[in-house]
N, C-alpha and C. Protein backbone atom coordinates (compact mmCIF):
# COMPACT_ATOMS: atom_id res chain seq x y z
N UNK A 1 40.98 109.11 88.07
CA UNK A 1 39.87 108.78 87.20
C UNK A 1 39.90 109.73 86.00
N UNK A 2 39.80 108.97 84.76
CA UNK A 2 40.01 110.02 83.86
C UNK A 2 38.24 110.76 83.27
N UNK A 3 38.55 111.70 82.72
CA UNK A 3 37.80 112.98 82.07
C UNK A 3 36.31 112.47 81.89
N UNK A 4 36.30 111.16 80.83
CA UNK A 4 35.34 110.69 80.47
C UNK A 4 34.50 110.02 81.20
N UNK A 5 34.99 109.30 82.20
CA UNK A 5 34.56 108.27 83.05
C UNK A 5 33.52 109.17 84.49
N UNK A 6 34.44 110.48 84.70
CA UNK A 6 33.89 111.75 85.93
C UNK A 6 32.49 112.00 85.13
N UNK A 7 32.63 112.47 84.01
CA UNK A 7 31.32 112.54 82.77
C UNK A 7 30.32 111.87 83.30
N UNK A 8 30.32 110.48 83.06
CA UNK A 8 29.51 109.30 82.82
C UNK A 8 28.48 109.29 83.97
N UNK A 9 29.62 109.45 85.21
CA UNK A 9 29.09 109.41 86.53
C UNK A 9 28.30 109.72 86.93
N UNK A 10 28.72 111.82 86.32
CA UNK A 10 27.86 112.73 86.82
C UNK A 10 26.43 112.59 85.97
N UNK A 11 26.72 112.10 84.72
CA UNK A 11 25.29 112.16 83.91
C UNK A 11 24.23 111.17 84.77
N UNK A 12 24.72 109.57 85.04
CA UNK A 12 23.71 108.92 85.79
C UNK A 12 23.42 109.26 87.23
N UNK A 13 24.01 110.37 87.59
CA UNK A 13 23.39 111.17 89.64
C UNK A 13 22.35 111.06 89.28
N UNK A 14 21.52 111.77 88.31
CA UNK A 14 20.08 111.62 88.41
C UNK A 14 19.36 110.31 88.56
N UNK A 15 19.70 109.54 88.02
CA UNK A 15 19.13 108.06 88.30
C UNK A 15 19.25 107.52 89.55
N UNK A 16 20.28 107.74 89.97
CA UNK A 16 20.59 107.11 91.18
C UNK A 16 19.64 107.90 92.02
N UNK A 17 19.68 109.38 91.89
CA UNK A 17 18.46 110.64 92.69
C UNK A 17 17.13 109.86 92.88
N UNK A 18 17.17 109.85 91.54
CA UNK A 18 15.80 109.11 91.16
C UNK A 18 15.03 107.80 91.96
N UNK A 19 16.10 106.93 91.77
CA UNK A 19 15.67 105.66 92.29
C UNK A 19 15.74 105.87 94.11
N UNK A 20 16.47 106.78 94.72
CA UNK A 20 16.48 107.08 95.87
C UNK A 20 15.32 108.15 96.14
N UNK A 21 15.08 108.55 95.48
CA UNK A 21 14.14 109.95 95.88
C UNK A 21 12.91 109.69 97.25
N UNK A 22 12.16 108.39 96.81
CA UNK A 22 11.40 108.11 98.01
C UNK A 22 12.37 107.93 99.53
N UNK A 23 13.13 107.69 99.84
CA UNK A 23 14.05 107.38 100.58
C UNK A 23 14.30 108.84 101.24
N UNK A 24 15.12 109.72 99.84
CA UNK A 24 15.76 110.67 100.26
C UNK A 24 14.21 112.10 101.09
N UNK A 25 13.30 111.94 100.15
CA UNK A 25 12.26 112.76 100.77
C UNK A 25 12.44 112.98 102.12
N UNK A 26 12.31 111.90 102.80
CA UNK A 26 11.99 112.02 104.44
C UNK A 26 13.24 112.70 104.67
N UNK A 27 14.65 112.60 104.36
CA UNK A 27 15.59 113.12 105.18
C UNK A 27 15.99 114.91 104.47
N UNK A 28 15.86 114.85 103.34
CA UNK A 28 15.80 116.35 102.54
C UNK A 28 14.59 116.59 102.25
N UNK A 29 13.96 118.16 102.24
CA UNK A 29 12.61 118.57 101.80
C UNK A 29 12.89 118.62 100.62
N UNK A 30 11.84 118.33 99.68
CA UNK A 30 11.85 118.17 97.53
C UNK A 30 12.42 119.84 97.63
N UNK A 31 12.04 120.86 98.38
CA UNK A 31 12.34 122.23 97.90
C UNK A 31 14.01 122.54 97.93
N UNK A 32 14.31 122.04 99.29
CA UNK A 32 15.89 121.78 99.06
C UNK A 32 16.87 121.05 98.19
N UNK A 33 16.42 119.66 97.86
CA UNK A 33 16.58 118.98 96.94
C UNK A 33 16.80 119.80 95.80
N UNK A 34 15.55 120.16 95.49
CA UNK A 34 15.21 120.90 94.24
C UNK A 34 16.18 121.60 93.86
N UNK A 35 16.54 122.30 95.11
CA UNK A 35 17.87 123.66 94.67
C UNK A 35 19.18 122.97 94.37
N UNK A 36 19.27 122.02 95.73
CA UNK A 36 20.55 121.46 95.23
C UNK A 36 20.84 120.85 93.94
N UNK A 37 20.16 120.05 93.74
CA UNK A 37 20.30 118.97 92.50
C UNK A 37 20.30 120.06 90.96
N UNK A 38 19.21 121.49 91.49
CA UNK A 38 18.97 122.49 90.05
C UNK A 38 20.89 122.68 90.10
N UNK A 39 21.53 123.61 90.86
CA UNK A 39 22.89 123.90 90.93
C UNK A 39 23.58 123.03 90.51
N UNK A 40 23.84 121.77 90.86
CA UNK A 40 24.72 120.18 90.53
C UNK A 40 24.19 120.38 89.18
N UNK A 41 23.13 120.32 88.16
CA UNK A 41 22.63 120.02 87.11
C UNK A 41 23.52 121.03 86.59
N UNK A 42 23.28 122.53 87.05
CA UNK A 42 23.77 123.85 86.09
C UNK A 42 25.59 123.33 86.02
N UNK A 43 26.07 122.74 87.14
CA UNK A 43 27.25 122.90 87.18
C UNK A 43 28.08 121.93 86.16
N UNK A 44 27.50 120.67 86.01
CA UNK A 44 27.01 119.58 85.08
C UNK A 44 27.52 120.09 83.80
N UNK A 45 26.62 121.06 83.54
CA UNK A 45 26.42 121.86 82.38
C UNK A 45 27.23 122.65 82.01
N UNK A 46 27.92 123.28 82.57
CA UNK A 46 29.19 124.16 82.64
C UNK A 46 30.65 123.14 82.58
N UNK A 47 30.13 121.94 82.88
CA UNK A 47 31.76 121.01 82.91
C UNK A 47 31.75 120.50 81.81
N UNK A 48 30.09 119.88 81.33
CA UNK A 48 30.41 119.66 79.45
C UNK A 48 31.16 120.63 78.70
N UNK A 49 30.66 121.89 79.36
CA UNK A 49 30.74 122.97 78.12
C UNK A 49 32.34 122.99 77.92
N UNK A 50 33.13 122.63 79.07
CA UNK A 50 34.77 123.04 78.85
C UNK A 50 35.35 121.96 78.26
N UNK A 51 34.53 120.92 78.24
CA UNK A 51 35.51 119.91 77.48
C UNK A 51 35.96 120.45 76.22
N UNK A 52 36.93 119.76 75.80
CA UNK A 52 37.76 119.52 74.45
C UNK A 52 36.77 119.40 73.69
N UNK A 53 37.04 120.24 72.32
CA UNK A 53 36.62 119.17 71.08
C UNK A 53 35.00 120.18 70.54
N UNK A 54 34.11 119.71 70.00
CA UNK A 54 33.25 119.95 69.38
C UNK A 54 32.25 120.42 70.62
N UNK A 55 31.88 121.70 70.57
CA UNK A 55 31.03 121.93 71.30
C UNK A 55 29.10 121.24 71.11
N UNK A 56 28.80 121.19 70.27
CA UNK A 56 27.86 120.70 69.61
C UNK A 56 28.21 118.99 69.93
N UNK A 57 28.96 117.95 70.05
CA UNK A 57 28.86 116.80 70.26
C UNK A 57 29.17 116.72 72.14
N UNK A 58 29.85 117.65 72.80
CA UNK A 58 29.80 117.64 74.31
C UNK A 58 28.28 117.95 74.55
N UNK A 59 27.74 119.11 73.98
CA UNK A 59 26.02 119.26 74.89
C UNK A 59 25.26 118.21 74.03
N UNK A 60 25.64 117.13 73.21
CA UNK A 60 24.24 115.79 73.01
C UNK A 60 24.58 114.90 73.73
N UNK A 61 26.04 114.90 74.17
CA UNK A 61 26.68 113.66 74.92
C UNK A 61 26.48 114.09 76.16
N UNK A 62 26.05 115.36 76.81
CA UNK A 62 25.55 115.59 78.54
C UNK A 62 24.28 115.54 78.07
N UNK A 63 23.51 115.56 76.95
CA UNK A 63 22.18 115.54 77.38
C UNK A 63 21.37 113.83 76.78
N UNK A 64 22.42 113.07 76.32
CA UNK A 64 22.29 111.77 75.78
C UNK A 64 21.17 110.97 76.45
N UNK A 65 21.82 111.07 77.96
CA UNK A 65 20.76 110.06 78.74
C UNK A 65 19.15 110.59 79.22
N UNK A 66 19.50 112.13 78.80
CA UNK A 66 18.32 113.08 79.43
C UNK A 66 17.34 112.95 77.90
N UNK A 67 18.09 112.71 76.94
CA UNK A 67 17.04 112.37 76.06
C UNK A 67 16.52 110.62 75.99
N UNK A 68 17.26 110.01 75.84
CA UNK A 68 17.29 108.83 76.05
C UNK A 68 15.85 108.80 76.84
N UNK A 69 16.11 109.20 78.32
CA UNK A 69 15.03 108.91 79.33
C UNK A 69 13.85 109.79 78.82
N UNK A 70 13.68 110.69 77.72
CA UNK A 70 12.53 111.52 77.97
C UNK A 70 11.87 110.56 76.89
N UNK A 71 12.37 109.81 75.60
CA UNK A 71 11.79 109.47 74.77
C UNK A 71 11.28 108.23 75.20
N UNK A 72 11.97 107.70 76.30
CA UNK A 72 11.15 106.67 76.49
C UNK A 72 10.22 107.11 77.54
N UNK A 73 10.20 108.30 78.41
CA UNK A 73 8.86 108.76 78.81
C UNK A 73 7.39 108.44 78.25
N UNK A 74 7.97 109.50 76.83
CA UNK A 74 7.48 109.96 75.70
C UNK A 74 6.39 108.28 75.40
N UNK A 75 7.12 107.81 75.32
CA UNK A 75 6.74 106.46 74.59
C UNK A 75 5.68 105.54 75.67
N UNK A 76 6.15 105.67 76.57
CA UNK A 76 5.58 104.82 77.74
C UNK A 76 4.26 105.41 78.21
N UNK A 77 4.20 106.65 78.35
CA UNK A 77 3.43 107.96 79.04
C UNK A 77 2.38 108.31 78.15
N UNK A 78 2.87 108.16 76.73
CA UNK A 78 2.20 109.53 75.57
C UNK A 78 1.57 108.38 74.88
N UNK A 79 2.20 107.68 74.13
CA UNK A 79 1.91 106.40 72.90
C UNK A 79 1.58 105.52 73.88
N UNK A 80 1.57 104.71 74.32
CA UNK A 80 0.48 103.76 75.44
C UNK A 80 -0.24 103.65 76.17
N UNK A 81 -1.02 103.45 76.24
CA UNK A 81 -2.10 103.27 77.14
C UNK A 81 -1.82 102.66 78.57
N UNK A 82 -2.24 102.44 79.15
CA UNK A 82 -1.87 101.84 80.85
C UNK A 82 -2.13 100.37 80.28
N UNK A 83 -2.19 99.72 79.83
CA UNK A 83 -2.75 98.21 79.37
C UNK A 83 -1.29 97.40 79.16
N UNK A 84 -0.91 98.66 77.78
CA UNK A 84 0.37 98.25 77.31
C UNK A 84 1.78 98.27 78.09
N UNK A 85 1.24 99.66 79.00
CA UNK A 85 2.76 99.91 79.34
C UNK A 85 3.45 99.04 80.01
N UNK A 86 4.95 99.30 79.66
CA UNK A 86 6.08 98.41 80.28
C UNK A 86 6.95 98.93 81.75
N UNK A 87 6.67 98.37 82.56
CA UNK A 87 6.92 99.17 84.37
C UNK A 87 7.84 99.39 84.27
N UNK A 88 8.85 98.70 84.05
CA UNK A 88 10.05 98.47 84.39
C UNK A 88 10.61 99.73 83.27
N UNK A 89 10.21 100.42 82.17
CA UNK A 89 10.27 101.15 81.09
C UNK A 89 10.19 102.31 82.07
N UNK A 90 8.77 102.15 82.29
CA UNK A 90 8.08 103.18 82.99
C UNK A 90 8.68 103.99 83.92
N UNK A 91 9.07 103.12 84.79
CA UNK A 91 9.57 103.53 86.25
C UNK A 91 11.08 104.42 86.00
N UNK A 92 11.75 103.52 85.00
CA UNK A 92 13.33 104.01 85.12
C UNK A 92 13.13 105.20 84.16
N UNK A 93 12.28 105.53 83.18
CA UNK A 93 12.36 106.94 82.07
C UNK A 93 11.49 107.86 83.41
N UNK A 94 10.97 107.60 84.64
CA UNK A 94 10.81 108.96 85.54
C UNK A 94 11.74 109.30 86.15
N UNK A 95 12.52 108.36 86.74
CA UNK A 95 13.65 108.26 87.71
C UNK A 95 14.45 109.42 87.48
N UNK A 96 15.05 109.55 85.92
CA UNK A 96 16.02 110.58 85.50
C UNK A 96 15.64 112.60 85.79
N UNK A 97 14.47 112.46 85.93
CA UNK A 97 14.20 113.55 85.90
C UNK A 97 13.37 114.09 87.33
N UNK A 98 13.17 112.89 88.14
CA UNK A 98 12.69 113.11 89.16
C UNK A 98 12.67 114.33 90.32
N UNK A 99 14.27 114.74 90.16
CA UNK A 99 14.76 115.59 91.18
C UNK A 99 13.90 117.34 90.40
N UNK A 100 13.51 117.37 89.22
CA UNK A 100 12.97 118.73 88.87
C UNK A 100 11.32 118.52 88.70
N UNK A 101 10.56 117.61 89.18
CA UNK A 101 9.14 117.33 88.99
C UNK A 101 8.71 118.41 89.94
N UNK A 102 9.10 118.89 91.21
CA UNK A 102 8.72 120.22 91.68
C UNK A 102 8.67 121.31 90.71
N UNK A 103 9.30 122.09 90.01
CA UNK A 103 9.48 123.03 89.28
C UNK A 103 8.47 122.65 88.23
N UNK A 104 8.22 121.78 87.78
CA UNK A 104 7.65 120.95 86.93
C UNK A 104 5.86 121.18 87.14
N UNK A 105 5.88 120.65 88.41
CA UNK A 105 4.25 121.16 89.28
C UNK A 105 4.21 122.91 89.38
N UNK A 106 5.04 123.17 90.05
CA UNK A 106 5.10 124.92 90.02
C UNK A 106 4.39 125.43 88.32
N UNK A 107 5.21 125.06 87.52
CA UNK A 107 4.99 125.47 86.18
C UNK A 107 3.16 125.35 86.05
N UNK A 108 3.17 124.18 85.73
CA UNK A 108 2.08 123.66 85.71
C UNK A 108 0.80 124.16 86.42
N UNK A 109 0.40 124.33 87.54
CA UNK A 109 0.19 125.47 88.53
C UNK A 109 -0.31 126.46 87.84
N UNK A 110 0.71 126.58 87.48
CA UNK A 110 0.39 128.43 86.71
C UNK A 110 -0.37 128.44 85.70
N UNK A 111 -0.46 127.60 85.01
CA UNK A 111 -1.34 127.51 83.78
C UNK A 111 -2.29 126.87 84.03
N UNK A 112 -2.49 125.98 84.84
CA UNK A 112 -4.19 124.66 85.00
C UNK A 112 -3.70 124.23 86.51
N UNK A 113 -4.40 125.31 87.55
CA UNK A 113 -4.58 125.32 88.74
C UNK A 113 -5.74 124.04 89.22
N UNK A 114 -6.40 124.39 88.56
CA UNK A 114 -7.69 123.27 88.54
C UNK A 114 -7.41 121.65 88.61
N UNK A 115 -7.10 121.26 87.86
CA UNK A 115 -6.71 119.62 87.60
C UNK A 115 -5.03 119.37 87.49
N UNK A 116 -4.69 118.66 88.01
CA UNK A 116 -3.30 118.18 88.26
C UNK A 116 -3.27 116.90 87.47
N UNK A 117 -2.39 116.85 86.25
CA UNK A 117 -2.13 115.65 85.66
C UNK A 117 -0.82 115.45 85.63
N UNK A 118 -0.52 114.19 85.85
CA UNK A 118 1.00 114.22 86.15
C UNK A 118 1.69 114.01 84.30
N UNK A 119 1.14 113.64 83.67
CA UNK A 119 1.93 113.12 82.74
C UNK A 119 2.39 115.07 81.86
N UNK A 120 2.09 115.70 81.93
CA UNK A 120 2.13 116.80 81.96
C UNK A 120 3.20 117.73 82.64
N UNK A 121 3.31 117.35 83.69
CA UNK A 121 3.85 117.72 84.81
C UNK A 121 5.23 117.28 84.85
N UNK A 122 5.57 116.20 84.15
CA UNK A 122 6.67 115.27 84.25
C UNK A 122 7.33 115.59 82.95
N UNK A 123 6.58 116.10 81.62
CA UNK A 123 7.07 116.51 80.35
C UNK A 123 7.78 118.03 80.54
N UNK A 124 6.95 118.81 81.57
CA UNK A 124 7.74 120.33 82.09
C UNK A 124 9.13 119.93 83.41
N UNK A 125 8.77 118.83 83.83
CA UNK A 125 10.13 118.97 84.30
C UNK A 125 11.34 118.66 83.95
N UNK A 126 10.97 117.83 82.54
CA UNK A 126 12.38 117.28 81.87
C UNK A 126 12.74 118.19 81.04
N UNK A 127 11.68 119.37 80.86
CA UNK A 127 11.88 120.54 80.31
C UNK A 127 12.71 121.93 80.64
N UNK A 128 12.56 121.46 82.04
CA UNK A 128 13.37 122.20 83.23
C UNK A 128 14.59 121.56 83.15
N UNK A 129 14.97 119.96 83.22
CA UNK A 129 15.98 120.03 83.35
C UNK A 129 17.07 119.92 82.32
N UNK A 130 16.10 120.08 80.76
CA UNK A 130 16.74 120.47 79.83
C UNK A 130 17.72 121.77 79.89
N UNK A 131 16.35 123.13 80.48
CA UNK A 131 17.03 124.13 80.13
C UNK A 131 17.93 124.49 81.25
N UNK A 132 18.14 123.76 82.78
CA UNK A 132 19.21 124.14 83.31
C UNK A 132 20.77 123.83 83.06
N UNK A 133 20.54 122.46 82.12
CA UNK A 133 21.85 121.85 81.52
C UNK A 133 22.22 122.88 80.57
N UNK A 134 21.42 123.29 79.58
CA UNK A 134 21.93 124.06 78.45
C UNK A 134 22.16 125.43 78.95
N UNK A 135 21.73 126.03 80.18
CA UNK A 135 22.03 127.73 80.85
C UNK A 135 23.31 127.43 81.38
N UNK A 136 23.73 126.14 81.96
CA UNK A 136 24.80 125.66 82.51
C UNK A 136 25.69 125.55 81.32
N UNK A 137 25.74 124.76 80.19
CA UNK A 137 26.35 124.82 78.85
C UNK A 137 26.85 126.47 78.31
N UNK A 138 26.03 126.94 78.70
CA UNK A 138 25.96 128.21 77.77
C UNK A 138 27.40 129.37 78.84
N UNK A 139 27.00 129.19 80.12
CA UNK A 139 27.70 129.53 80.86
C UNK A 139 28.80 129.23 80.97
N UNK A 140 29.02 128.17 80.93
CA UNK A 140 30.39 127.44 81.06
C UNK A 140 31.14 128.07 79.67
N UNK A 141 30.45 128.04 78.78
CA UNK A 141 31.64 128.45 77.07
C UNK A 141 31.58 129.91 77.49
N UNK A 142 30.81 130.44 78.24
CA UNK A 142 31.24 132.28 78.18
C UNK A 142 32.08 132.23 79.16
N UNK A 143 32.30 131.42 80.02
CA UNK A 143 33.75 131.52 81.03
C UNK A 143 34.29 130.87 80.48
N UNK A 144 34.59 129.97 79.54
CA UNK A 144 35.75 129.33 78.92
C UNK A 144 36.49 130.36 78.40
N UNK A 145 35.64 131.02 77.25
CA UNK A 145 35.88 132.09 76.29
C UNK A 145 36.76 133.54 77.05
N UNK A 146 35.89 133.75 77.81
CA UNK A 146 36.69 134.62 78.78
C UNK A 146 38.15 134.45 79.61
N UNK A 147 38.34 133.47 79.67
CA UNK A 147 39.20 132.71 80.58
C UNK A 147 40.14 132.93 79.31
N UNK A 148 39.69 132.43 78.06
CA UNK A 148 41.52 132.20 77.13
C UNK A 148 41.40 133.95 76.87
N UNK A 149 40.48 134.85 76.43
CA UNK A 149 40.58 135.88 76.38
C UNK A 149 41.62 136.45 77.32
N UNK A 150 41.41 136.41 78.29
CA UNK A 150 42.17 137.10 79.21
C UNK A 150 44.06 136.17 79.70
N UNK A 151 44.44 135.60 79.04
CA UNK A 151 45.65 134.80 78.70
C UNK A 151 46.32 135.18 77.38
């Protein structure tokens, strides 16, 4: 399987996470999940970073679908009302980010213990799993860098 295609794959796990997540709950706890899927994400992030070519067009092309799915969050969640919204919109822009909505509540937590709103809750976790892709990105080019250094 070539380079691009391993890419593609790994970018839609989350969806597939996603759309399984009710499923997977009962057999993994969200806290385990959580870890695993955070690591897979960082590692994600570290395999963009070594590709060939323009570093700046590898981290929009690993984070393509992660934006993709947040704007139509954004859109579905933020700009519509429950009247308007589109389910089928709806459902698949949570899916992607599903596996970090723990970290997401944690966050959240900390600042407004009191009332739990999810739409909130769901904007910090795509926030989370922004910044584990890009710590993973960032990581990966300082072991790239290191790696030809030392050759």
């Amino acid at each position: 399987m070539n380079q691009k295609r391993k890419m593609w794959i790994w970018l839609l796990i989350p969806f597939l996470y996603g759309a399984l997540s009710f499923v997977l709950a009962w057999i993994i706890p969200p806290l385990v999940a959580q870890i695993v899927f955070g690591a897979f994400w960082l590692w994600v992030g570290m395999q963009f970073a070594r590709l060939s070519g323009s570093s700046i067009k590898n981290f929009v092309w690993g984070n393509s679908l992660w934006l993709i799915s947040f704007l139509l969050f954004l859109w579905q969640f933020v700009l519509l009302n429950d009247e308007n919204r589109i389910m089928g919109i709806a459902v698949v822009s949570q899916n992607y980010m599903l596996s970090f909505v723990l970290s997401g509540a944690w966050i959240y937590r900390m600042f407004d213990p009191s009332i739990i709103q999810t739409t909130p809750i769901m904007i910090l976790a795509y926030i989370v799993m922004f910044m584990v892709f890009a710590i993973g990105f960032v990581w990966g080019k300082i072991k790239k860098k290191t790696k030809i250094e030392r050759v």
